[in-house]
N, C-alpha and C. Protein backbone atom coordinates (compact mmCIF):
# COMPACT_ATOMS: atom_id res chain seq x y z
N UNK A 1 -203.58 72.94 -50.80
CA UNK A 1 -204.05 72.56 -49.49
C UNK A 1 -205.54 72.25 -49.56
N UNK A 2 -206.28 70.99 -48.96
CA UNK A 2 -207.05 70.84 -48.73
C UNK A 2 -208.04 71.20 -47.64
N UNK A 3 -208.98 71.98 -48.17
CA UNK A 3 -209.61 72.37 -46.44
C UNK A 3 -211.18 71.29 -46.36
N UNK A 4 -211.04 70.64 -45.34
CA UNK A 4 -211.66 69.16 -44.56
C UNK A 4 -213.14 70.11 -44.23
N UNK A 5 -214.15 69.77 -44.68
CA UNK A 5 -215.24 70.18 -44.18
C UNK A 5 -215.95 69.28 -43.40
N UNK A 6 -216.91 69.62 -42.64
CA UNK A 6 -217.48 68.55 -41.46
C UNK A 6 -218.55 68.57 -41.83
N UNK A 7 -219.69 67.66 -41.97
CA UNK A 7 -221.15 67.58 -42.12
C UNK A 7 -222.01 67.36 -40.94
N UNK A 8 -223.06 68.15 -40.53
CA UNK A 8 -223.86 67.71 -39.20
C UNK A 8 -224.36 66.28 -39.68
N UNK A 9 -223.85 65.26 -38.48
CA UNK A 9 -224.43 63.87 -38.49
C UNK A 9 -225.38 64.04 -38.43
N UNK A 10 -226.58 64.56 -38.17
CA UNK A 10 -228.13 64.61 -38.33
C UNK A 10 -228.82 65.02 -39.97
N UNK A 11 -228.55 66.41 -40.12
CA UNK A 11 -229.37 66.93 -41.57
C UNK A 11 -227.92 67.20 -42.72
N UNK A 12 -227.18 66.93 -42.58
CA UNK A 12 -225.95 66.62 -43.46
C UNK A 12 -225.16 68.59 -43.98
N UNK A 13 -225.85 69.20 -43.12
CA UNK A 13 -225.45 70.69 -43.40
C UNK A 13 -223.65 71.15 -42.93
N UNK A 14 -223.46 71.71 -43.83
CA UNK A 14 -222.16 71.76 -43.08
C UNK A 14 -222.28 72.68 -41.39
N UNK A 15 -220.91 72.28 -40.59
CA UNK A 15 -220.87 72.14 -39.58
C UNK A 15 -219.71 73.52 -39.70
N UNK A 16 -220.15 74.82 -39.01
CA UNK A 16 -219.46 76.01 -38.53
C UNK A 16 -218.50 76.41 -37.61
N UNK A 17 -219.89 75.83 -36.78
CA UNK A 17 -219.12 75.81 -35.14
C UNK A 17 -218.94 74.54 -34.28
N UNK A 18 -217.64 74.34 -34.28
CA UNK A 18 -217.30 73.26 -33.78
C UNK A 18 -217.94 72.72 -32.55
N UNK A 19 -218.88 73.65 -31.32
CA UNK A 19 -219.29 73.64 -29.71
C UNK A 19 -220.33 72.71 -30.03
N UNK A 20 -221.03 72.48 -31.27
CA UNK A 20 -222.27 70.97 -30.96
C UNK A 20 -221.61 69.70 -30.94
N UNK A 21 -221.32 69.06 -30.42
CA UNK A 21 -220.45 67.22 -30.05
C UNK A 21 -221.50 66.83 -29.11
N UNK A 22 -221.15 65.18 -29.40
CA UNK A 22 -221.88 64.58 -28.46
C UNK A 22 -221.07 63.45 -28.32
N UNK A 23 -220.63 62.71 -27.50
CA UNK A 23 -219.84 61.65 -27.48
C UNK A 23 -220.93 60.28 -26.96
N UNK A 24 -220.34 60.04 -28.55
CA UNK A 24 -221.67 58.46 -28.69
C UNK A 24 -220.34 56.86 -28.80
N UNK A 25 -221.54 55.68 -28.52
CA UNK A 25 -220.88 54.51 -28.37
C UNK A 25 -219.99 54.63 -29.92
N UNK A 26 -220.44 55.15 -31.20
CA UNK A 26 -219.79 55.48 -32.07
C UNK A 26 -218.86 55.91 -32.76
N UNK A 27 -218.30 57.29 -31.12
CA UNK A 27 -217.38 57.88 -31.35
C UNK A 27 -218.11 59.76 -31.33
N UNK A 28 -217.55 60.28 -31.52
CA UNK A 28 -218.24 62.22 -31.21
C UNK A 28 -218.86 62.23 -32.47
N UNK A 29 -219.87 62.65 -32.58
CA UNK A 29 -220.97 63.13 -33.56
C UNK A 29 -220.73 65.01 -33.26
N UNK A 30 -220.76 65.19 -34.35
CA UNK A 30 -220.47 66.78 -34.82
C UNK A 30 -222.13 67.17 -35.32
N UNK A 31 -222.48 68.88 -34.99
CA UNK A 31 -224.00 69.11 -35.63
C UNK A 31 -224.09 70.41 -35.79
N UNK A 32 -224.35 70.77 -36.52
CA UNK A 32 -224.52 72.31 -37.56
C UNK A 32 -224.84 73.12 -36.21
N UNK A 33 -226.21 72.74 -35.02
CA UNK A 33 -226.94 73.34 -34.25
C UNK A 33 -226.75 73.23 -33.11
N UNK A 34 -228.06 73.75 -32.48
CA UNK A 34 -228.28 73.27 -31.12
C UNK A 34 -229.51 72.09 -31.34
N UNK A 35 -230.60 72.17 -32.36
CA UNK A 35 -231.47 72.12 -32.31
C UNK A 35 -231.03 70.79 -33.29
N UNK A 36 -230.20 70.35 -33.82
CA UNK A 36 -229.77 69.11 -34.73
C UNK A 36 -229.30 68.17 -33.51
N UNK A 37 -228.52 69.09 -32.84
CA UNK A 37 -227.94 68.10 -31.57
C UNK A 37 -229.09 67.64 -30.48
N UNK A 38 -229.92 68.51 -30.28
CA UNK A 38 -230.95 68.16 -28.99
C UNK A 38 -232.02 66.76 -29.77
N UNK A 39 -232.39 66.77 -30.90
CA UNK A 39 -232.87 66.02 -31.67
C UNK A 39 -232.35 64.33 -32.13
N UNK A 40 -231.12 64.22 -32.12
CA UNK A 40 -230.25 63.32 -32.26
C UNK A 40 -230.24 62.53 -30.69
N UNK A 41 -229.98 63.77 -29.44
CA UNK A 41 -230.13 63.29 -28.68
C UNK A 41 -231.61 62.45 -27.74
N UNK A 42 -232.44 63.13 -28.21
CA UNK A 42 -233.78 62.94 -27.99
C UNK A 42 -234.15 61.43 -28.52
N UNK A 43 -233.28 61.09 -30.16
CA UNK A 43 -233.45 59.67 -30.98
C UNK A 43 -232.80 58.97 -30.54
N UNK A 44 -231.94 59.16 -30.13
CA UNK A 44 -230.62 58.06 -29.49
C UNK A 44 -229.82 57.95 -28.16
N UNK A 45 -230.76 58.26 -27.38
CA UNK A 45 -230.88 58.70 -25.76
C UNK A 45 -229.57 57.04 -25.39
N UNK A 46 -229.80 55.95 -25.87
CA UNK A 46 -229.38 54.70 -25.77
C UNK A 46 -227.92 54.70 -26.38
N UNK A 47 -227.79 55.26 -27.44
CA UNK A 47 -226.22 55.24 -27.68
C UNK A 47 -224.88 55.99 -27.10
N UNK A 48 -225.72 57.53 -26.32
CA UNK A 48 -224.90 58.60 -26.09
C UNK A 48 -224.06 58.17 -24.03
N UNK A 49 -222.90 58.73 -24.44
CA UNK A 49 -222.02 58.19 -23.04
C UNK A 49 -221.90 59.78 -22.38
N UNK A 50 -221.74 59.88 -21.05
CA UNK A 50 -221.34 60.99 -20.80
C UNK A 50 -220.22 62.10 -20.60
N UNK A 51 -220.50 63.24 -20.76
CA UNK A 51 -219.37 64.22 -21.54
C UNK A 51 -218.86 64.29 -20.13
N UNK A 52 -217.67 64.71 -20.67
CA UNK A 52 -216.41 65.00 -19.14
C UNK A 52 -216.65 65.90 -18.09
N UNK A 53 -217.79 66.76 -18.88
CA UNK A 53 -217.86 68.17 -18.07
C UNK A 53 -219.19 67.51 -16.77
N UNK A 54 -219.72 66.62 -17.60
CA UNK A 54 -220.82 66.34 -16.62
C UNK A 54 -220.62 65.58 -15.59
N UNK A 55 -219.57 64.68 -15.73
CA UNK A 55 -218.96 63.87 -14.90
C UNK A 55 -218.00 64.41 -13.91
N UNK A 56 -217.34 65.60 -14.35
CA UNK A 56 -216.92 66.42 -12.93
C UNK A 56 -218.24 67.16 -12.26
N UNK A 57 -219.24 67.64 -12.52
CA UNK A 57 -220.19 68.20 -12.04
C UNK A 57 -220.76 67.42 -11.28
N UNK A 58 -221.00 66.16 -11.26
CA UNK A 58 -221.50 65.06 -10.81
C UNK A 58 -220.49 64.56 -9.38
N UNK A 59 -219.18 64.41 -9.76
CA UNK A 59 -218.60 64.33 -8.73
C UNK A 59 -218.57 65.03 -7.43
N UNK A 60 -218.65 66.07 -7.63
CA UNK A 60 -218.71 67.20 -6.66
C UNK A 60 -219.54 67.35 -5.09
């Protein structure tokens, strides 16, 4: 059996906890952190779409 490891799209570290995503024009970007993800987002403010959770919050 093969076990699939994930790399943070930012600093290439492997990825633990699955809760950092970001859903980009790309497709979900996976990130070791909080602090890999806030950074990515900070660089690429232009690619990222919004997450589901924010879009019910928004509705409301």
């Amino acid at each position: 059996m093969t076990d699939i490891k994930k790399i943070c799209d930012l600093c290439g570290l492997p990825v633990e906890v699955f809760a950092f995503t970001l859903k980009t024009k790309e497709g979900v970007k996976m990130f070791c952190c909080e602090g890999c993800k806030g950074i990515f987002q900070l660089l690429n403010e232009d690619e990222l779409l919004p997450d589901d959770d924010q879009d019910k919050s928004l509705n409301k």
